[in-house]
C-alpha atoms as a PDB file:
ATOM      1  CA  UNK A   1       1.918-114.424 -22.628  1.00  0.00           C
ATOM      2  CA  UNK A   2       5.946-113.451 -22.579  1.00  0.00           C
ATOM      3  CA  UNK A   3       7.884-114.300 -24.752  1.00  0.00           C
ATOM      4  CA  UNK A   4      11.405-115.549 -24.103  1.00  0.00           C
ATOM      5  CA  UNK A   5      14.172-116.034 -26.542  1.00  0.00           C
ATOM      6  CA  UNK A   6      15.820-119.540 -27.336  1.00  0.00           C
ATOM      7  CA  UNK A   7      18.951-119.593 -25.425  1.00  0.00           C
ATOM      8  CA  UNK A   8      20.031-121.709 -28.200  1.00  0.00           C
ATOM      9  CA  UNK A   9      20.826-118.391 -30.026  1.00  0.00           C
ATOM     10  CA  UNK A  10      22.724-116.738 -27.167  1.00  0.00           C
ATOM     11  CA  UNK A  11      25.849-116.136 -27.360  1.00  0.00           C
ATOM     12  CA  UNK A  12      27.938-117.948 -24.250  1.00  0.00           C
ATOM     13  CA  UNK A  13      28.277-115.239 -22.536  1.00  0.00           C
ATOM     14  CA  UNK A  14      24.342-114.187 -21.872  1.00  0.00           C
ATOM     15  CA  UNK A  15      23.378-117.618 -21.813  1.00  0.00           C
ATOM     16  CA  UNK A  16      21.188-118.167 -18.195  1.00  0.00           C
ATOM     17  CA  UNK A  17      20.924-114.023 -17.779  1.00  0.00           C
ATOM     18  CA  UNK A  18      17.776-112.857 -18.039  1.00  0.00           C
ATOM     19  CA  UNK A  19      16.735-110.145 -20.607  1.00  0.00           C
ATOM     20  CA  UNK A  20      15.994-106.093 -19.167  1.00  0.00           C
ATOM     21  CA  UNK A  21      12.058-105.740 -19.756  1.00  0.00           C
ATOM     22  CA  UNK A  22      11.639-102.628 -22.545  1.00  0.00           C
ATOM     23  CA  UNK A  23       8.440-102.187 -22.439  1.00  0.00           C
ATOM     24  CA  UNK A  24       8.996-101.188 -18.105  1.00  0.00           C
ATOM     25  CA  UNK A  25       6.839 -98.156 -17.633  1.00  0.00           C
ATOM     26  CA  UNK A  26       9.374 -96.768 -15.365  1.00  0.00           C
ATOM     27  CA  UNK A  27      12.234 -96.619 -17.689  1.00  0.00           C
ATOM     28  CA  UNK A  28      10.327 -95.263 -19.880  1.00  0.00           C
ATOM     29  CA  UNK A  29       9.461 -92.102 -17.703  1.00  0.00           C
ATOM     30  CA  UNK A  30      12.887 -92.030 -16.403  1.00  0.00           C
ATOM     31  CA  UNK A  31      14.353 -91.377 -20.550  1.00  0.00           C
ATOM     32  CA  UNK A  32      11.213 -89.112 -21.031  1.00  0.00           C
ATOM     33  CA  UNK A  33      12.475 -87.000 -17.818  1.00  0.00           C
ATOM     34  CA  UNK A  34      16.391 -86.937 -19.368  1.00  0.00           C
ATOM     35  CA  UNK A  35      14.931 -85.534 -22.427  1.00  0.00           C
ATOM     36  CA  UNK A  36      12.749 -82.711 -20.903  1.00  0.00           C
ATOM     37  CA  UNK A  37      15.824 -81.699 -18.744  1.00  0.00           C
ATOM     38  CA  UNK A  38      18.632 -81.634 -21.260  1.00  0.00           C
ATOM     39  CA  UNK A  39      16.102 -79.647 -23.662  1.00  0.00           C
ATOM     40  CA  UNK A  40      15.075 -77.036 -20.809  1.00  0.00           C
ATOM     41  CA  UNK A  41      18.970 -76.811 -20.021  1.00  0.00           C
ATOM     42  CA  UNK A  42      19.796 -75.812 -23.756  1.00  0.00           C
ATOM     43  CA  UNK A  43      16.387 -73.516 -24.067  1.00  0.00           C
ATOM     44  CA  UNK A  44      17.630 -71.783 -20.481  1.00  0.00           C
ATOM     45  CA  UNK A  45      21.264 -71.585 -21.689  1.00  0.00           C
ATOM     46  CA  UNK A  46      20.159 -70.291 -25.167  1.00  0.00           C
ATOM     47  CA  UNK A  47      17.460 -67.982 -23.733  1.00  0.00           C
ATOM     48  CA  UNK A  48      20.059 -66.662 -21.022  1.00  0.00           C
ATOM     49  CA  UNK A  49      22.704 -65.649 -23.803  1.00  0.00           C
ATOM     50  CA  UNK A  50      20.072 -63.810 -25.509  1.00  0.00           C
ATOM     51  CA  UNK A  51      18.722 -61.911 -22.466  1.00  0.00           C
ATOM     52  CA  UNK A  52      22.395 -60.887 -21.123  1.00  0.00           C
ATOM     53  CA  UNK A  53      23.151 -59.442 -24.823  1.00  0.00           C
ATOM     54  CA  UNK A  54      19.815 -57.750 -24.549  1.00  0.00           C
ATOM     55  CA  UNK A  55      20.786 -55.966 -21.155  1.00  0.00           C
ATOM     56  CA  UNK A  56      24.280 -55.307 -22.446  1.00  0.00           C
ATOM     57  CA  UNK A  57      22.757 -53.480 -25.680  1.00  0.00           C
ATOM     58  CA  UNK A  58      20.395 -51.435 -23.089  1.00  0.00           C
ATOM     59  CA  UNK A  59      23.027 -50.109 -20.618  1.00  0.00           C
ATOM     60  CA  UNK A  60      25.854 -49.014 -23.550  1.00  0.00           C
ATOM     61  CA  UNK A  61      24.159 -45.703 -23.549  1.00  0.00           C
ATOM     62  CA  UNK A  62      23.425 -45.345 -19.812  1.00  0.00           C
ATOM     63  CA  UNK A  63      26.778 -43.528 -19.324  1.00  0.00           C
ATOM     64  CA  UNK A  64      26.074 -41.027 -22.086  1.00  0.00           C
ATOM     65  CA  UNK A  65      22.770 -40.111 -21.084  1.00  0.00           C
ATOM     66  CA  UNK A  66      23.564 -39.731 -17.359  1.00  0.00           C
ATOM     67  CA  UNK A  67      26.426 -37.208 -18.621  1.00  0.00           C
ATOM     68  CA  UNK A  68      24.276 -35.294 -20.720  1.00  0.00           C
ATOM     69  CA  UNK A  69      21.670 -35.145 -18.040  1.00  0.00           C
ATOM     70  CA  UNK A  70      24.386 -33.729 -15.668  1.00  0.00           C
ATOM     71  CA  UNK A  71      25.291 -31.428 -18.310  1.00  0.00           C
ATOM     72  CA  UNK A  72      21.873 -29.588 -18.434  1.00  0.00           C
ATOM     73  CA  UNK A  73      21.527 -29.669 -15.014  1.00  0.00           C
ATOM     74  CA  UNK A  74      24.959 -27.666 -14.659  1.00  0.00           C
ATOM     75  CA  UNK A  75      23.781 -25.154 -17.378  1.00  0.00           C
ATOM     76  CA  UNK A  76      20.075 -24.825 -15.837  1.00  0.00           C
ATOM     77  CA  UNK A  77      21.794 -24.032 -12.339  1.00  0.00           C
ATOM     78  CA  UNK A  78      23.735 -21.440 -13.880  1.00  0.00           C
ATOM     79  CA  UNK A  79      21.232 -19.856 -15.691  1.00  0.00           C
ATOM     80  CA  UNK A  80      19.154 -19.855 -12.318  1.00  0.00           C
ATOM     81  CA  UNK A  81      21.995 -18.521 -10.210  1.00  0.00           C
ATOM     82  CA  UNK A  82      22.286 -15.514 -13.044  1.00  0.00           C
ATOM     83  CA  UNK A  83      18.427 -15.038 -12.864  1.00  0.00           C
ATOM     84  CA  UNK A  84      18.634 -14.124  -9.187  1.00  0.00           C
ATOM     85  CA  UNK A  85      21.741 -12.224  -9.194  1.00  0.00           C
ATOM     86  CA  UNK A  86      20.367 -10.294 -12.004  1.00  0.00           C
ATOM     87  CA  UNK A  87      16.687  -9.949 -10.152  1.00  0.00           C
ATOM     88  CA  UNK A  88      18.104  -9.143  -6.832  1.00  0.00           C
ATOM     89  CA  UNK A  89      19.928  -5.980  -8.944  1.00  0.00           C
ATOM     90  CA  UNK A  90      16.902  -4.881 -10.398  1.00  0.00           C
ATOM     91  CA  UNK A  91      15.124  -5.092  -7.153  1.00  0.00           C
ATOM     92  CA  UNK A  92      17.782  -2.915  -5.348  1.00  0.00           C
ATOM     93  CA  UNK A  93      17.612  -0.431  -8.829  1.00  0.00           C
ATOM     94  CA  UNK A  94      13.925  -0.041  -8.002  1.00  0.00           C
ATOM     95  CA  UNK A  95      13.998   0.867  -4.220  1.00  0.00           C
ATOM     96  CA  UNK A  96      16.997   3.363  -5.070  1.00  0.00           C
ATOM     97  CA  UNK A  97      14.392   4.897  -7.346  1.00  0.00           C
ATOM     98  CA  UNK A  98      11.425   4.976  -5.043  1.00  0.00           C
ATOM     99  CA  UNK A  99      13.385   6.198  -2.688  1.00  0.00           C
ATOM    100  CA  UNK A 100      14.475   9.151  -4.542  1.00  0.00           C
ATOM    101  CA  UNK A 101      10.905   9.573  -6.094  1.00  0.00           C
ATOM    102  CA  UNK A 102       9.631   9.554  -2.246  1.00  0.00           C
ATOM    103  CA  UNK A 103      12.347  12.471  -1.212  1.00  0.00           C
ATOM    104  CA  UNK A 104      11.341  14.094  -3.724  1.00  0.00           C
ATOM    105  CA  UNK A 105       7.448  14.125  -3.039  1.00  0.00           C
ATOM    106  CA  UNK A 106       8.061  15.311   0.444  1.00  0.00           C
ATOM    107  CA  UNK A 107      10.382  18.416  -0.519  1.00  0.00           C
ATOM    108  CA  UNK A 108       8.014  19.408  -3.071  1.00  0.00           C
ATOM    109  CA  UNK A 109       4.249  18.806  -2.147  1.00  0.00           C
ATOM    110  CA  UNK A 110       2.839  21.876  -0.570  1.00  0.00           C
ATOM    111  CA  UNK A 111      -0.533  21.176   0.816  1.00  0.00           C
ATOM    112  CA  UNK A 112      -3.487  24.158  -0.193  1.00  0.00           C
ATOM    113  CA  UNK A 113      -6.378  23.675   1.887  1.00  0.00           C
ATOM    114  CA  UNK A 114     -10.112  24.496  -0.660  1.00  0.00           C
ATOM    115  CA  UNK A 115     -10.777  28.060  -0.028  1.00  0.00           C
ATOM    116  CA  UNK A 116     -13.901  28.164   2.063  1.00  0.00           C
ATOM    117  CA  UNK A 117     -16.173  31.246   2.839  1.00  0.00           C
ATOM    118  CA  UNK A 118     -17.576  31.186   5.903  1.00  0.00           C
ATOM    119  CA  UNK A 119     -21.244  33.463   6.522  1.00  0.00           C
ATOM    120  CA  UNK A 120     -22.151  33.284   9.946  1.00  0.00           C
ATOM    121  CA  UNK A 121     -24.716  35.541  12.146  1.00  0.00           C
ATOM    122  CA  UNK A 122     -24.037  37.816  14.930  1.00  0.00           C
ATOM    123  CA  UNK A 123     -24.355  35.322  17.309  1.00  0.00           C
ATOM    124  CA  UNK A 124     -21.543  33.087  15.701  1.00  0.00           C
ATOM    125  CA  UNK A 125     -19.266  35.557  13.798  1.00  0.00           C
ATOM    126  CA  UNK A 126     -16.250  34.043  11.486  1.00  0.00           C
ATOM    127  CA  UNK A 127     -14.073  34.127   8.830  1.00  0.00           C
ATOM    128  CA  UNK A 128     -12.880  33.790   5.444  1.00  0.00           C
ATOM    129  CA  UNK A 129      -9.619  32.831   3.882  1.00  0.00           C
ATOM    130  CA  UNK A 130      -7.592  35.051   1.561  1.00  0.00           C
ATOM    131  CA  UNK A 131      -6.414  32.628  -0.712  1.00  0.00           C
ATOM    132  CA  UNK A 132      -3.876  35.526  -2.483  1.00  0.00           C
ATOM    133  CA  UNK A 133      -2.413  36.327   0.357  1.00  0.00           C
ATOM    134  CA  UNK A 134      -1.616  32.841   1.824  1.00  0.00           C
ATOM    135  CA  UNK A 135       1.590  32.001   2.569  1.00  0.00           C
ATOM    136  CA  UNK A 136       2.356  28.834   1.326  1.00  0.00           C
ATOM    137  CA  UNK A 137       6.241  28.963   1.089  1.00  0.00           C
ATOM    138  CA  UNK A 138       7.653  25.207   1.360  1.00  0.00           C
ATOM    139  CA  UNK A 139      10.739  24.145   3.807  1.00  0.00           C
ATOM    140  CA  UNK A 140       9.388  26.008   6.585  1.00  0.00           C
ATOM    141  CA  UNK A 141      11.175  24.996   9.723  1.00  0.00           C
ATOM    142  CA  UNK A 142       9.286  26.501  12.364  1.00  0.00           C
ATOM    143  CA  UNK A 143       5.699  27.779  12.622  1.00  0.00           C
ATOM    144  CA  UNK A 144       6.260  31.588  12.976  1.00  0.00           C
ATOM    145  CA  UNK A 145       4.139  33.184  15.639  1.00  0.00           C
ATOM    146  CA  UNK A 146       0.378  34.300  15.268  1.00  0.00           C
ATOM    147  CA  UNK A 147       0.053  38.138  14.520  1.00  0.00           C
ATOM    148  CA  UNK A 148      -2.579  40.106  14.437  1.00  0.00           C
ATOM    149  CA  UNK A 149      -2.938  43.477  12.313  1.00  0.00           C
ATOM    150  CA  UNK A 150      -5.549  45.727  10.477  1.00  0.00           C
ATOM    151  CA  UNK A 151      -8.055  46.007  13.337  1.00  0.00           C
ATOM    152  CA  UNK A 152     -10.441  48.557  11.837  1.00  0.00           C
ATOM    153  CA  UNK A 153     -14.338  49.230  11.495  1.00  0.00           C
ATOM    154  CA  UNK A 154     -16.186  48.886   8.445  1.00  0.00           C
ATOM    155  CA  UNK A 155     -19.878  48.817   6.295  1.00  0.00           C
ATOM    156  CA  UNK A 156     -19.083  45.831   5.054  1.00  0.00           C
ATOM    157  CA  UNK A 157     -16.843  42.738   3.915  1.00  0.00           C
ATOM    158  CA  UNK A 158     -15.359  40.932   0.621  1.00  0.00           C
ATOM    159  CA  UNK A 159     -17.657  37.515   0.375  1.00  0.00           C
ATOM    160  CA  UNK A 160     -14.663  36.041  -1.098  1.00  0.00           C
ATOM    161  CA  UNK A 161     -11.673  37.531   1.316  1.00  0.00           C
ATOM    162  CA  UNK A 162     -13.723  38.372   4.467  1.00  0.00           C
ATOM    163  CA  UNK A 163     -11.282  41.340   4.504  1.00  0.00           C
ATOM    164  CA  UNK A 164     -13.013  44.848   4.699  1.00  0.00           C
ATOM    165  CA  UNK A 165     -14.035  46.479   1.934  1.00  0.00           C
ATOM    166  CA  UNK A 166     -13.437  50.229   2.851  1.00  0.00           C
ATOM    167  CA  UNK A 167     -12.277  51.123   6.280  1.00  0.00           C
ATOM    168  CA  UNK A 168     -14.935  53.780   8.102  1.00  0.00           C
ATOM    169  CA  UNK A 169     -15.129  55.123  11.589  1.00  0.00           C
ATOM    170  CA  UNK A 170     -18.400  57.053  10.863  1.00  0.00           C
ATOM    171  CA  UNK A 171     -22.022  55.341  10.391  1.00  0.00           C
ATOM    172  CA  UNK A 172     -25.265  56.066  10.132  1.00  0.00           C
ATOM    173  CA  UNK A 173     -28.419  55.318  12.935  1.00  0.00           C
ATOM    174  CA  UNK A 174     -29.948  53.299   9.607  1.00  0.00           C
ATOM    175  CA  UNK A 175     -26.960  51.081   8.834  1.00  0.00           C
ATOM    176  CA  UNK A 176     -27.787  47.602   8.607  1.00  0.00           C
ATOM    177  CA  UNK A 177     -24.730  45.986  10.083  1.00  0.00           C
ATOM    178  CA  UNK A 178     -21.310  47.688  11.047  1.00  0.00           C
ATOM    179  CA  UNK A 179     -18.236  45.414  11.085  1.00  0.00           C
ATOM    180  CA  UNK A 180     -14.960  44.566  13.081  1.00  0.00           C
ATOM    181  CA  UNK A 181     -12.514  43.366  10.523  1.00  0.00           C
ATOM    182  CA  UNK A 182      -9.080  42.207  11.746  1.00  0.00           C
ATOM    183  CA  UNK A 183      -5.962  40.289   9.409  1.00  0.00           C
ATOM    184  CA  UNK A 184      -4.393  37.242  11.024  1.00  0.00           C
ATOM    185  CA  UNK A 185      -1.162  35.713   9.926  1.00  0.00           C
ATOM    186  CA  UNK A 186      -0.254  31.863  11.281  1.00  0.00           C
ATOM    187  CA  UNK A 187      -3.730  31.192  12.660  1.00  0.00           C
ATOM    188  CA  UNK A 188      -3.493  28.265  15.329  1.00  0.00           C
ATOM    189  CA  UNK A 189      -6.220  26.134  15.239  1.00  0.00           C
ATOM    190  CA  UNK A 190      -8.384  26.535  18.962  1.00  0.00           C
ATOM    191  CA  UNK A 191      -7.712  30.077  19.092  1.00  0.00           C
ATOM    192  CA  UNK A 192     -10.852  31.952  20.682  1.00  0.00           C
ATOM    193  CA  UNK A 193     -11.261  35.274  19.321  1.00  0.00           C
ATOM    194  CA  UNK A 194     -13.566  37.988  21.126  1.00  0.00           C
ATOM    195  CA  UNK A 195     -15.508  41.149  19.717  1.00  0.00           C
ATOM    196  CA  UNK A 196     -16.845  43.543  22.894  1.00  0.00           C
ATOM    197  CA  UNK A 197     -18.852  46.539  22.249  1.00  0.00           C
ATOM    198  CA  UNK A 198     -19.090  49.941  23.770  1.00  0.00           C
ATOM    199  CA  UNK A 199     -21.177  52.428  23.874  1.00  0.00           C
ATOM    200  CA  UNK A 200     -20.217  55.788  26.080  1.00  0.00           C
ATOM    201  CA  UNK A 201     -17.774  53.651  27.622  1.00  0.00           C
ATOM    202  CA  UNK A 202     -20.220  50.813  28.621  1.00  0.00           C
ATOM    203  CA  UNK A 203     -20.505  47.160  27.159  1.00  0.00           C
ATOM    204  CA  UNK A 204     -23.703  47.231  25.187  1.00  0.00           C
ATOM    205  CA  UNK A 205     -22.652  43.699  22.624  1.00  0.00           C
ATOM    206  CA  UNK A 206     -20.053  41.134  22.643  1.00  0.00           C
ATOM    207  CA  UNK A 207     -20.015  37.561  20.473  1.00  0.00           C
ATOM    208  CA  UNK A 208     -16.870  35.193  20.133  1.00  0.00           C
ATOM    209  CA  UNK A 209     -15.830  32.851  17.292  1.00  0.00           C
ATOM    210  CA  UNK A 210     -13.167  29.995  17.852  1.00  0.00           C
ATOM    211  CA  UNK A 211     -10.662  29.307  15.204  1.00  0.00           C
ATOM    212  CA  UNK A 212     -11.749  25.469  14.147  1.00  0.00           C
ATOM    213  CA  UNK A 213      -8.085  24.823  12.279  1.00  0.00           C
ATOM    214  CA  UNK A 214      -4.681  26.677  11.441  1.00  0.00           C
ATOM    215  CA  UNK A 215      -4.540  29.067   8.456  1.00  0.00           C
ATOM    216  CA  UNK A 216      -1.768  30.418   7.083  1.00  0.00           C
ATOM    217  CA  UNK A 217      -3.389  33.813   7.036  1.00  0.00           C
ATOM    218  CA  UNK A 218      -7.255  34.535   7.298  1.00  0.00           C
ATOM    219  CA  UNK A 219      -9.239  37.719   7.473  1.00  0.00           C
ATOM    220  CA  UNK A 220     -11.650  37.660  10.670  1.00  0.00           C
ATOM    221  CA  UNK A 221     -14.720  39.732  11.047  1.00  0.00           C
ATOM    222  CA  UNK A 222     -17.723  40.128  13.592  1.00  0.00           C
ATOM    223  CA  UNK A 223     -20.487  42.217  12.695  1.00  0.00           C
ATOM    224  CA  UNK A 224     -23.446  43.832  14.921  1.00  0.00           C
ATOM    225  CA  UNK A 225     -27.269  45.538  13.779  1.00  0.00           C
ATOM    226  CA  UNK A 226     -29.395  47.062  15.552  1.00  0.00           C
ATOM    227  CA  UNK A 227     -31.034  44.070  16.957  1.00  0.00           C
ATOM    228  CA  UNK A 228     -28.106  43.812  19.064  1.00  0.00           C
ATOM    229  CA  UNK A 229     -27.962  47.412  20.383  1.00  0.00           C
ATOM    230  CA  UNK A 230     -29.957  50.357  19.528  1.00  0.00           C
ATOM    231  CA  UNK A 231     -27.661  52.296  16.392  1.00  0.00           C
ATOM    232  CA  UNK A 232     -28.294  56.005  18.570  1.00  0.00           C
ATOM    233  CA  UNK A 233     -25.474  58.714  18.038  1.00  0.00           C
ATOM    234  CA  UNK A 234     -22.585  58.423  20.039  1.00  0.00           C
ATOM    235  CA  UNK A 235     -19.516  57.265  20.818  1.00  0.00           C
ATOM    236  CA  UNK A 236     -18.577  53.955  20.739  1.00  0.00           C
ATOM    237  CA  UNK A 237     -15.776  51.324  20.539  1.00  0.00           C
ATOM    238  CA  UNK A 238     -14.816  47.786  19.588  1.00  0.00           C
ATOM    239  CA  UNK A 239     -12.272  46.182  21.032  1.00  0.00           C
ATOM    240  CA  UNK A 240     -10.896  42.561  20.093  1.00  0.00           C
ATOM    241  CA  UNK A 241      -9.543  39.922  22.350  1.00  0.00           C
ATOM    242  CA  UNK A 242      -7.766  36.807  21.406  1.00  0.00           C
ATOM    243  CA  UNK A 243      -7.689  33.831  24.129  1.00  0.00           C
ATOM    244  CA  UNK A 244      -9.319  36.494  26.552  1.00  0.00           C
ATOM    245  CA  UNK A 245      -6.234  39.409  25.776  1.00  0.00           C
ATOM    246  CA  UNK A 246      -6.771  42.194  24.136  1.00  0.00           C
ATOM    247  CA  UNK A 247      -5.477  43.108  21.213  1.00  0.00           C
ATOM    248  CA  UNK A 248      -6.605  45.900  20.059  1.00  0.00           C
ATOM    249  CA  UNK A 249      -9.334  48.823  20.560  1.00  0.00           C
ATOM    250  CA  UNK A 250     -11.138  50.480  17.316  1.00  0.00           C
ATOM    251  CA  UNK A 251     -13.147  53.865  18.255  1.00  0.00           C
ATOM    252  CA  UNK A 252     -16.303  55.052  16.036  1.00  0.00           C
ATOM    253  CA  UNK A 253     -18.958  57.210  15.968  1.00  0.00           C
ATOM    254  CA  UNK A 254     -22.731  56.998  15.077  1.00  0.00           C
ATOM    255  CA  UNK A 255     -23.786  60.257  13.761  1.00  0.00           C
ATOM    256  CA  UNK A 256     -27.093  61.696  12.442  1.00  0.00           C
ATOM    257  CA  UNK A 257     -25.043  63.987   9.651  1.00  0.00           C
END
């Protein structure tokens, strides 16, 4: 049922207008909408205010961090740039030094080969070093040439020299072994030397030894018994040949007396 006012108690004016219905659904909706807008404008405007102070607040010390960022970074470059100035000096300190150190190794080092004594038989006579009488002298320019002196007979040898330990020219039929010592100075390794034995004038013995490396100065020897020849008295020589020349002739006797 609606309910509808007396027009009686109208004034003139709205007399025969109809009355707006207040209960319409739509209206209703239309205020409710209003509302919820003016009150999300004034949340948004309010909320908006607060954010941009927010932001301001944040970025005020932007600038002075960014310049104290820059500042390190200037100082850490420098201290960089100093690090490998100052390492590239120390590196060119340390090659000057090894390179002294090196010049001086080389002028100084004198290589000494292990003294070696070598006992061989008849049929592969050698050598032994005399370690005293080495010449070892640093700064040597040129390799002097190979000389050979001392050629002599003998009863016997140093074991520690090879050198002769008395010179003889006289044996006995019942010597054991009688020697052909000879004194080289600047050996060259490869150098063939040659021991020939004579007896009245005709070859009875011969053996060869070849040098196996280069000696400052090295006492040689070959030795023969009577298994190589019969010790009878005589005469008889022994001559020594180096690379198939020969050197030098030593004459000795084998006497009963």
């Amino acid at each position: 049922m609606r309910l509808v006012p007396e027009t009686s108690a109208l004034s003139p004016e709205l007399r025969g207008q109809s009355m707006p219905r207040l209960t319409d659904s739509g209206v209703i909706i239309k205020v409710i909408w209003l509302l919820l807008l003016l009150l999300s404008a004034g949340c948004q405007a309010f909320a908006g205010g607060e954010a941009a102070a927010t932001i301001d607040v944040n970025l005020t010390p932007l600038p002075i961090e960014r310049s104290a960022i820059q500042t390190a970074a200037t100082v850490d470059h420098a201290m960089v740039a100093a690090t490998v100035v100052a390492a590239g000096t120390r590196v060119a300190q340390l090659s000057r030094v090894n390179a002294a150190l090196a010049a001086t190794l080389r002028s100084s080092y004198t290589a000494t080969p292990e003294l070696q004594a070598v006992v061989v038989s008849a049929g592969d006579m050698g050598s032994s070093r005399v370690d005293a009488m080495m010449d070892t002298a640093p700064g040597r320019d040129e390799p002097r040439a190979m000389q050979v002196s001392a050629l002599a007979t003998a009863a016997g040898t140093n074991t520690n020299t090879g050198c002769a330990n008395a010179t003889v020219n006289r044996f006995s039929p019942a010597a054991d072994r009688i020697y052909l010592t000879a004194q080289v100075s600047q050996l060259l390794a490869g150098t063939q030397f040659s021991a020939l034995w004579r007896y009245e004038g005709s070859e009875v013995s011969s053996h060869s030894w070849r040098a196996g490396q280069s000696e400052d100065f090295l006492c040689i020897w070959f030795y023969v018994t009577p298994a190589d020849f019969a010790f009878q008295p005589g005469s008889y020589s022994a001559e020594l040949y180096v690379d198939g020349a020969q050197t030098g002739n030593v004459p000795f006797t084998i006497s009963a007396q």
